[in-house]
N, C-alpha and C. Protein backbone atom coordinates (compact mmCIF):
# COMPACT_ATOMS: atom_id res chain seq x y z
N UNK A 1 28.59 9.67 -32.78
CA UNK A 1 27.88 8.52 -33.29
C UNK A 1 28.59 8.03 -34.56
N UNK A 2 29.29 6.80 -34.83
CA UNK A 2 29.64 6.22 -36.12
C UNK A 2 28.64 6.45 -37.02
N UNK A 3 29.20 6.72 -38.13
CA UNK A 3 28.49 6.82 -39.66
C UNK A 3 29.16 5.15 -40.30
N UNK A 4 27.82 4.93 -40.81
CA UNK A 4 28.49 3.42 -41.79
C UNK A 4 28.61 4.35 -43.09
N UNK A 5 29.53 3.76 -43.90
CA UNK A 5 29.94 3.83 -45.34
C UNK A 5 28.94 3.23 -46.29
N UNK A 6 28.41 3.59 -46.71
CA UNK A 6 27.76 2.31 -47.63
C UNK A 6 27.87 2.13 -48.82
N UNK A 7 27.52 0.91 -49.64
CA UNK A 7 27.53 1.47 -51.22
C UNK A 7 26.49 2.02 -52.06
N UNK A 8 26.56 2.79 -52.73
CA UNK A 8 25.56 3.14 -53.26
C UNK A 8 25.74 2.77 -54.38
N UNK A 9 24.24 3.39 -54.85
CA UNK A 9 24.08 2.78 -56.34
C UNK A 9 24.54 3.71 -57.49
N UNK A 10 25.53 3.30 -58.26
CA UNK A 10 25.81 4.38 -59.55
C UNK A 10 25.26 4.14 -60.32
N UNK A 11 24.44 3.20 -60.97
CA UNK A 11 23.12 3.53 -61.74
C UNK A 11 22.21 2.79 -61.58
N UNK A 12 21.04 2.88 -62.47
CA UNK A 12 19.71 2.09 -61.97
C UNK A 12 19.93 0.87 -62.00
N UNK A 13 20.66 0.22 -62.86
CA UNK A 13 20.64 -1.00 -62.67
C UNK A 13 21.36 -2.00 -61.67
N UNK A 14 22.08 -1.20 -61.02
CA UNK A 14 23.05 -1.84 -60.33
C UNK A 14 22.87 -2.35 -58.67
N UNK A 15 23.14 -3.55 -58.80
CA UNK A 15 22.85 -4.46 -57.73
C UNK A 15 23.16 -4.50 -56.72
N UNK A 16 25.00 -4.65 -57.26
CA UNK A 16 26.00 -5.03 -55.94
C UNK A 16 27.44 -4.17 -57.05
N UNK A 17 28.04 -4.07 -56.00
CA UNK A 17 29.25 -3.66 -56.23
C UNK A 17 30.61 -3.95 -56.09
N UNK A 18 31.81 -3.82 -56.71
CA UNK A 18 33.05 -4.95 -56.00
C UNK A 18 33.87 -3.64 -55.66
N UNK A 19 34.42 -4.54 -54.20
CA UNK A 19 35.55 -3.03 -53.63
C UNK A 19 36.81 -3.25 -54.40
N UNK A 20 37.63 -2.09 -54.54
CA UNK A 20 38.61 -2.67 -55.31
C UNK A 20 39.17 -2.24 -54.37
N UNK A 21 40.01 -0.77 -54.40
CA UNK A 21 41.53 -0.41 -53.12
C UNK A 21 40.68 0.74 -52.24
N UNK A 22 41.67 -0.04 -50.95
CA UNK A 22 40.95 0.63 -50.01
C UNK A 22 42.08 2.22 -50.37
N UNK A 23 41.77 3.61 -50.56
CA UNK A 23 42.77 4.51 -50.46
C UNK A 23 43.33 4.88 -48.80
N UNK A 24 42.74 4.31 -47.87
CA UNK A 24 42.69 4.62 -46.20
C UNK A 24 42.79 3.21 -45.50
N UNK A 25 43.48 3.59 -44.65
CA UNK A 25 43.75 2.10 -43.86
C UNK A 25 43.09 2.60 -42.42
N UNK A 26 42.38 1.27 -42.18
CA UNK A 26 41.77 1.54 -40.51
C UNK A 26 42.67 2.13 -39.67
N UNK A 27 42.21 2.66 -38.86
CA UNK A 27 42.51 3.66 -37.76
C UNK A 27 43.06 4.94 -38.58
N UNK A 28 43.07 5.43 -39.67
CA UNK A 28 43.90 6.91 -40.20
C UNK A 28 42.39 7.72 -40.07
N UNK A 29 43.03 9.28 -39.93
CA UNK A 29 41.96 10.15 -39.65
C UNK A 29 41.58 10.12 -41.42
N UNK A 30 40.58 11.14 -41.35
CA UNK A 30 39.63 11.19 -43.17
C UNK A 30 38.88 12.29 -42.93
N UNK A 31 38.92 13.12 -43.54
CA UNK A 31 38.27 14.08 -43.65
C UNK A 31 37.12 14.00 -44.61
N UNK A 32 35.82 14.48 -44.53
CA UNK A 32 34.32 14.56 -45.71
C UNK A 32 34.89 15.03 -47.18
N UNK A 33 34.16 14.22 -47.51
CA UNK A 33 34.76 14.06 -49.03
C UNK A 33 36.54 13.79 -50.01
N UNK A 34 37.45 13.19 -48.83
CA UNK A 34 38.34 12.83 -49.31
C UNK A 34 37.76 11.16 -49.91
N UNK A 35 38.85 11.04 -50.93
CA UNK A 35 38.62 9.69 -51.90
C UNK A 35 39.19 8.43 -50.56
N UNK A 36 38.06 7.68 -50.12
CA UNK A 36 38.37 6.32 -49.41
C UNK A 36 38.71 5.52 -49.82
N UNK A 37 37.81 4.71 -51.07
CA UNK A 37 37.74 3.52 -51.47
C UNK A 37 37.38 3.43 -52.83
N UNK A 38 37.76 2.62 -53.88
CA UNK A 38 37.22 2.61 -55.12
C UNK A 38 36.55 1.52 -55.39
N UNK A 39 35.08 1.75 -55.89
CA UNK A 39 33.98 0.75 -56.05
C UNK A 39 34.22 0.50 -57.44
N UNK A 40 34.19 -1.10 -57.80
CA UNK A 40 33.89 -1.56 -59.47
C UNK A 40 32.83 -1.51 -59.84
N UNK A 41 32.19 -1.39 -60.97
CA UNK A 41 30.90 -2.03 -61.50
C UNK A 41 31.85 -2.59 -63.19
N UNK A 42 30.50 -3.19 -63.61
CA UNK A 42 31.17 -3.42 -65.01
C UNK A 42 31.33 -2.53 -65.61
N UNK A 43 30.71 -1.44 -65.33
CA UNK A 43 31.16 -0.24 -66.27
C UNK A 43 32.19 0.72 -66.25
N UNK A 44 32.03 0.98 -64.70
CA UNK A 44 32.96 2.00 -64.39
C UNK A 44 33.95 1.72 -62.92
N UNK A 45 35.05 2.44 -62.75
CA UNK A 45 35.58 2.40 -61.18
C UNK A 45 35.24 3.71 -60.94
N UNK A 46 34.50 3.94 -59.83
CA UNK A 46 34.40 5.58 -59.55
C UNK A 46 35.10 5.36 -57.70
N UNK A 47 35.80 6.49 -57.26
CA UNK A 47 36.09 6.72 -56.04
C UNK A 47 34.84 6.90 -55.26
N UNK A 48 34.87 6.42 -54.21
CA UNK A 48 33.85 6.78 -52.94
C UNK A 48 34.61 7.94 -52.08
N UNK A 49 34.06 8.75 -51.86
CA UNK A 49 34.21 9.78 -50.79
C UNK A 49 33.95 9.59 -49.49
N UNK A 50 34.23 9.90 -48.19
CA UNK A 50 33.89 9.73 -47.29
C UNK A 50 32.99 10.69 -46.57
N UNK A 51 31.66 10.34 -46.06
CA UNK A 51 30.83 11.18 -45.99
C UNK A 51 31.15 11.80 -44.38
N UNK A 52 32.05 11.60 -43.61
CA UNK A 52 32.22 12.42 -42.65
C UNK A 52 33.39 12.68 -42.08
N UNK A 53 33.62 13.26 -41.32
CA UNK A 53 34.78 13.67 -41.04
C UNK A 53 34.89 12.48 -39.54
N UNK A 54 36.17 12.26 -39.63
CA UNK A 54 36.51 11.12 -38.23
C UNK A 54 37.87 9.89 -38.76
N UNK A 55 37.42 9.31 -37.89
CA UNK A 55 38.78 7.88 -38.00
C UNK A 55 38.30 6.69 -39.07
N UNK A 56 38.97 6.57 -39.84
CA UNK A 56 38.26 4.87 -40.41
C UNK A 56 38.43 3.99 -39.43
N UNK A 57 37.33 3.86 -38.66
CA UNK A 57 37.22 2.84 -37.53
C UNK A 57 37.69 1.32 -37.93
N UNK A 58 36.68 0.75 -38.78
CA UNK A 58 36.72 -0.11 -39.37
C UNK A 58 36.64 -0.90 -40.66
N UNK A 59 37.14 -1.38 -41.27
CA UNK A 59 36.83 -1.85 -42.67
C UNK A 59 35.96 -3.21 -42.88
N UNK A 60 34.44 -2.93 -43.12
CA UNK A 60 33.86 -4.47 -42.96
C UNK A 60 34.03 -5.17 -44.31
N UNK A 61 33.82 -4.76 -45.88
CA UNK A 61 33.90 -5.20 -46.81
C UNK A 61 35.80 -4.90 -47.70
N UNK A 62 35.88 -6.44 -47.38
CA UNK A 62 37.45 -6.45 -48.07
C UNK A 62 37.67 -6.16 -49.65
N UNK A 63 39.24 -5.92 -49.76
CA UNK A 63 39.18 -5.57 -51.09
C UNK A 63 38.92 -6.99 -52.39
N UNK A 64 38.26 -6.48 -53.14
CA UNK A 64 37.74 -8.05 -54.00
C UNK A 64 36.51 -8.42 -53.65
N UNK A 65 36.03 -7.97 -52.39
CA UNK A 65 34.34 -8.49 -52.12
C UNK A 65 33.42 -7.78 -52.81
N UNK A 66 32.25 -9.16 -52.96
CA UNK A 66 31.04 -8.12 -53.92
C UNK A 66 30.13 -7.55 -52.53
N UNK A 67 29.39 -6.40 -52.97
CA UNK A 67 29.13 -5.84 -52.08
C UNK A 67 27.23 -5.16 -52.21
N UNK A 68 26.61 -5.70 -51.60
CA UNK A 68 25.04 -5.31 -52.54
C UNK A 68 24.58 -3.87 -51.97
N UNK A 69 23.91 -2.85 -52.89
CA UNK A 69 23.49 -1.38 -53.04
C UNK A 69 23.28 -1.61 -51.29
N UNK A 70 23.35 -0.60 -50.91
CA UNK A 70 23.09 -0.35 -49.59
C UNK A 70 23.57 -1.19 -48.40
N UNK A 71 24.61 -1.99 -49.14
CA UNK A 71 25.64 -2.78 -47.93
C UNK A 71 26.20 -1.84 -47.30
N UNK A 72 26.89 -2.23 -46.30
CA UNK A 72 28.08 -1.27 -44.98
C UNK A 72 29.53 -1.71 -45.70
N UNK A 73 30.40 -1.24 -46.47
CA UNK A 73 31.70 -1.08 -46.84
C UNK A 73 32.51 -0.74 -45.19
N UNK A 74 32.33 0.19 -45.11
CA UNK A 74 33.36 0.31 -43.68
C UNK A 74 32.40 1.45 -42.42
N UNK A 75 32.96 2.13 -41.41
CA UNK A 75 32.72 2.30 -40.09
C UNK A 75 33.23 3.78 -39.77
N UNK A 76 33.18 4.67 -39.88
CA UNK A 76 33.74 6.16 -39.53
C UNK A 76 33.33 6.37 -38.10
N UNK A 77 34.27 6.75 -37.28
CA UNK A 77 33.55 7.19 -35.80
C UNK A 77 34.72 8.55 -35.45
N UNK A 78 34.27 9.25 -34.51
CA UNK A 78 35.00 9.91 -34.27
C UNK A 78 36.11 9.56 -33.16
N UNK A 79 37.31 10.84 -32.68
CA UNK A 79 38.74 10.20 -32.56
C UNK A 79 38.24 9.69 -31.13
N UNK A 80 38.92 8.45 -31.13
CA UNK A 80 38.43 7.81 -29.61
C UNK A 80 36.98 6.97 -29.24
N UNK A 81 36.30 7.37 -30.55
CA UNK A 81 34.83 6.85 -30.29
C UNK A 81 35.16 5.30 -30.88
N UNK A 82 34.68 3.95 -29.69
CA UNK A 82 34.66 2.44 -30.23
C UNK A 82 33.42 2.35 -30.55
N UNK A 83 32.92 0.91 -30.98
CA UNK A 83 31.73 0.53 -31.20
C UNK A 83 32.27 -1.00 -30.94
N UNK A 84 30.77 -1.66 -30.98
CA UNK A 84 30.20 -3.02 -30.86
C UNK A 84 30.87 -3.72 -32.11
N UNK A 85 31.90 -4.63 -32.12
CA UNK A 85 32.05 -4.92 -33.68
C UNK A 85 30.81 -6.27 -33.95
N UNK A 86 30.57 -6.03 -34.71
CA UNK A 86 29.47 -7.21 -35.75
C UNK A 86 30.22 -8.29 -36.73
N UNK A 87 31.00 -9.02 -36.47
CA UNK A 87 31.46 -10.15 -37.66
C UNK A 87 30.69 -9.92 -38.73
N UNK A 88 29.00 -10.68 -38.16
CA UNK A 88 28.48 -10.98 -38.77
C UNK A 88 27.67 -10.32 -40.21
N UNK A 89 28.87 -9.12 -39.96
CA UNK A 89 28.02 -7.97 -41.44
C UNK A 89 29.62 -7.96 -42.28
N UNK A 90 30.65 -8.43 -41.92
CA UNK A 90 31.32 -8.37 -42.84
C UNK A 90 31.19 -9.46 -43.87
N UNK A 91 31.31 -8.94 -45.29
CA UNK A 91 31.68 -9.92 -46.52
C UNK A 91 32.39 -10.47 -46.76
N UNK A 92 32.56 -11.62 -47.29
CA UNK A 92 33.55 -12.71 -47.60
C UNK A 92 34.07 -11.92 -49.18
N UNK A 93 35.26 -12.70 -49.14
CA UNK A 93 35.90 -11.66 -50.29
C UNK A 93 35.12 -13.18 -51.55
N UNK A 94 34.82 -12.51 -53.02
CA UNK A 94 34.37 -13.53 -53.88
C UNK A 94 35.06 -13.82 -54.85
């Protein structure tokens, strides 16, 4: 079953988030808890980890897009596993 990526929130106040570099390019394997992607806020850049082990299927939120608490950043599935793609959940870069 694909796992979505999402963003979470690094502190209470925080809304949305901007992706900065992706560290993984779609289709490379990733192992749980290697560094994926680095999220901005105004305060800080912290690395995102990847919460499972599998393929970066897909990347829905580009680098430069804002991205709101509990958006889908990208798509983990395992090797060989496709999915349904959705346009309509990827972000426009801002």
């Amino acid at each position: 079953m694909p796992t979505e990526i999402i963003m979470p929130q690094l502190d209470q106040t925080m809304t949305e988030g901007k992706v900065g570099k992706w560290l993984v390019k779609e289709g490379e394997s990733i192992s749980k808890g290697t560094p994926i992607v680095e999220i901005e806020t105004d305060k800080v850049v912290n690395e995102l980890e990847a919460p499972a082990d599998g393929v970066l299927l897909q990347i829905v939120a580009s680098e430069g897009s804002k991205v709101p608490v509990k958006g889908v950043l990208a798509i983990i599935a395992s090797q060989g596993e496709t999915i349904k793609q959705n346009r309509n959940r990827v972000f426009p870069k801002n």
